[in-house]
C-alpha atoms as a PDB file:
ATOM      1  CA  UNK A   1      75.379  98.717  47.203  1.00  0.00           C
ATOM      2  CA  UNK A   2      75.140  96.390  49.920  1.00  0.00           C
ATOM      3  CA  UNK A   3      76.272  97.681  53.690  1.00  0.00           C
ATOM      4  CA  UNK A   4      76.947  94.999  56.287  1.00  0.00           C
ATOM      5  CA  UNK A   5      75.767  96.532  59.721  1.00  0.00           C
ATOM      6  CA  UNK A   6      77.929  94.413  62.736  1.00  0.00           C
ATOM      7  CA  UNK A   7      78.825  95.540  66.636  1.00  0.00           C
ATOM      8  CA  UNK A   8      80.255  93.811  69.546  1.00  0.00           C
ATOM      9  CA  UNK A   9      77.496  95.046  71.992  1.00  0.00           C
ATOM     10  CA  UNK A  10      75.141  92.419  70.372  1.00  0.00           C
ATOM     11  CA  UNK A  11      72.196  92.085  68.346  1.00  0.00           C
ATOM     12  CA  UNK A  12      69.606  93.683  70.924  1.00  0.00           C
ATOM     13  CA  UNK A  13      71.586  96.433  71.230  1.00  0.00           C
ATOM     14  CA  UNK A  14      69.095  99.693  70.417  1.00  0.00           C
ATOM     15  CA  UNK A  15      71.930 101.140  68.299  1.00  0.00           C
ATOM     16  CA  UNK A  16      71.949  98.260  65.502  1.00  0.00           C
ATOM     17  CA  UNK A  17      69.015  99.003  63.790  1.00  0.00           C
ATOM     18  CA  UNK A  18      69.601 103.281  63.903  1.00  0.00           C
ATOM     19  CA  UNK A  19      72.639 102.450  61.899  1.00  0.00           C
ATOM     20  CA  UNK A  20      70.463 100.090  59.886  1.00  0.00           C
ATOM     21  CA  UNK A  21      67.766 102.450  59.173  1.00  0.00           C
ATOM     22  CA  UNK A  22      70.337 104.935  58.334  1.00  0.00           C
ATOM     23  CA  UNK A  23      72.636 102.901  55.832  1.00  0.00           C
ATOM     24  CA  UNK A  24      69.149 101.459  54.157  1.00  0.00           C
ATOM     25  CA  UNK A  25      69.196 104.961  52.290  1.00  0.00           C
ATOM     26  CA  UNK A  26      72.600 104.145  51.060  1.00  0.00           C
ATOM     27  CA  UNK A  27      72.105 100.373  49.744  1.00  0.00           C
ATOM     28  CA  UNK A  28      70.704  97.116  50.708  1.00  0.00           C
ATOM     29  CA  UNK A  29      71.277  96.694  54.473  1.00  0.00           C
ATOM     30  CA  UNK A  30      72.482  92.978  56.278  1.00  0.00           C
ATOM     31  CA  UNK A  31      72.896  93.379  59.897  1.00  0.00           C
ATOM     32  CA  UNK A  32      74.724  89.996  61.151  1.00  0.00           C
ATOM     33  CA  UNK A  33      76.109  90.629  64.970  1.00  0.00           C
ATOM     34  CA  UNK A  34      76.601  88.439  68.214  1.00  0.00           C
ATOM     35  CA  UNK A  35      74.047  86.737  69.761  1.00  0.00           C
ATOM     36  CA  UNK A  36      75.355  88.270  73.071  1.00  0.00           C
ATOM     37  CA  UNK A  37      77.630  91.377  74.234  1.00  0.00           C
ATOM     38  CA  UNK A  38      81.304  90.805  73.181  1.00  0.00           C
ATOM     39  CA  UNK A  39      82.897  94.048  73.987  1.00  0.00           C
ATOM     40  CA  UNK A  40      86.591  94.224  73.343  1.00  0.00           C
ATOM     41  CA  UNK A  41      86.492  90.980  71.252  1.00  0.00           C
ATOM     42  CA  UNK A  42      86.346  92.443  67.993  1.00  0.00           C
ATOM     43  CA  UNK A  43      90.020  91.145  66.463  1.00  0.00           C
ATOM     44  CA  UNK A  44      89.268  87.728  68.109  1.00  0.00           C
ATOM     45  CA  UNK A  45      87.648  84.615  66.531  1.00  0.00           C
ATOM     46  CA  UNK A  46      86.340  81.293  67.429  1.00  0.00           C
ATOM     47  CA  UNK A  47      88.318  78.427  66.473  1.00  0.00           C
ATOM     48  CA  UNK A  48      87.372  75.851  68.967  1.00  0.00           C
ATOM     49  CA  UNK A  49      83.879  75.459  68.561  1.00  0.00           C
ATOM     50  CA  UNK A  50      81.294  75.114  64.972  1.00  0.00           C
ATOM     51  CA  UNK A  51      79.397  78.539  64.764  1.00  0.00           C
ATOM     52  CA  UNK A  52      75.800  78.369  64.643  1.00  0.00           C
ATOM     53  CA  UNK A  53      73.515  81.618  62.974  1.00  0.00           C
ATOM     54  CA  UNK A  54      70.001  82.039  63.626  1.00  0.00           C
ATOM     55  CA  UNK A  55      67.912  84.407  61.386  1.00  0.00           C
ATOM     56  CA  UNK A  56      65.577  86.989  63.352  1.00  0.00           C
ATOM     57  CA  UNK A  57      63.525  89.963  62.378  1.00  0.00           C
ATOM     58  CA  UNK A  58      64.452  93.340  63.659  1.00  0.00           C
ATOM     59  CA  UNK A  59      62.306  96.087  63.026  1.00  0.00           C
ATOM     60  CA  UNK A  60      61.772  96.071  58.897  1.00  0.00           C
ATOM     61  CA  UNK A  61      65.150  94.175  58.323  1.00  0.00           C
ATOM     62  CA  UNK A  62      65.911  90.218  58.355  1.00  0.00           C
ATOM     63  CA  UNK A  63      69.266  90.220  60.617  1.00  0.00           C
ATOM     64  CA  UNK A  64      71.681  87.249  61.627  1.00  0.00           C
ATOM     65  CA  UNK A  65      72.466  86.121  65.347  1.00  0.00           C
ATOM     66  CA  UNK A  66      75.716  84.402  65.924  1.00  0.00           C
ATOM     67  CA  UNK A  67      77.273  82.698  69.169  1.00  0.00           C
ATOM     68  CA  UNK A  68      80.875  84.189  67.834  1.00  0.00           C
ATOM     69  CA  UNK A  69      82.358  87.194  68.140  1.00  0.00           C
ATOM     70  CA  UNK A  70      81.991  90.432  65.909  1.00  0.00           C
ATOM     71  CA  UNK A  71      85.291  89.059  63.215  1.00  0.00           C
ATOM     72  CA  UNK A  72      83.452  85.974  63.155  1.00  0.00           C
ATOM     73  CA  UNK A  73      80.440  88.346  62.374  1.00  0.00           C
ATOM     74  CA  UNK A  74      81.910  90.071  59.476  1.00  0.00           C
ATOM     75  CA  UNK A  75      83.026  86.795  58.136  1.00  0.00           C
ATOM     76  CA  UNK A  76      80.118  85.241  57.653  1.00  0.00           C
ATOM     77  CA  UNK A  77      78.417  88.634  56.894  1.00  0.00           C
END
């Protein structure tokens, strides 16, 4: 199974990779999440601009940073 791990506090938030580590028991784990907080954006998405992803590493898992919000997120998740 593969679980797509997301927020809208951001990818350095300490809770994204709990959840990750959790879910990895489950099934193959993607975390893909703003590259900056974006509370109470989570319905919204970026029209007006090209979105731009950068891969990181965050802890054991590969993860996605992305200058949208958390639907653009899941979207490209």
């Amino acid at each position: 199974m593969r679980i797509l791990v997301s927020n809208d506090d951001g990818i350095y938030s300490p809770g994204i990779v709990s959840l990750a580590k959790v879910a990895s028991h489950f099934g193959d784990v993607r975390i893909v999440a703003p590259d900056v907080e974006q509370s109470s954006m989570s319905h919204a998405i970026t029209s007006s601009r090209p979105l731009r992803f950068k891969r990181i590493h965050l802890d054991d898992f590969d993860a996605y940073r992305v200058n949208g919000t958390p639907a653009d997120c899941v979207a490209l998740g």
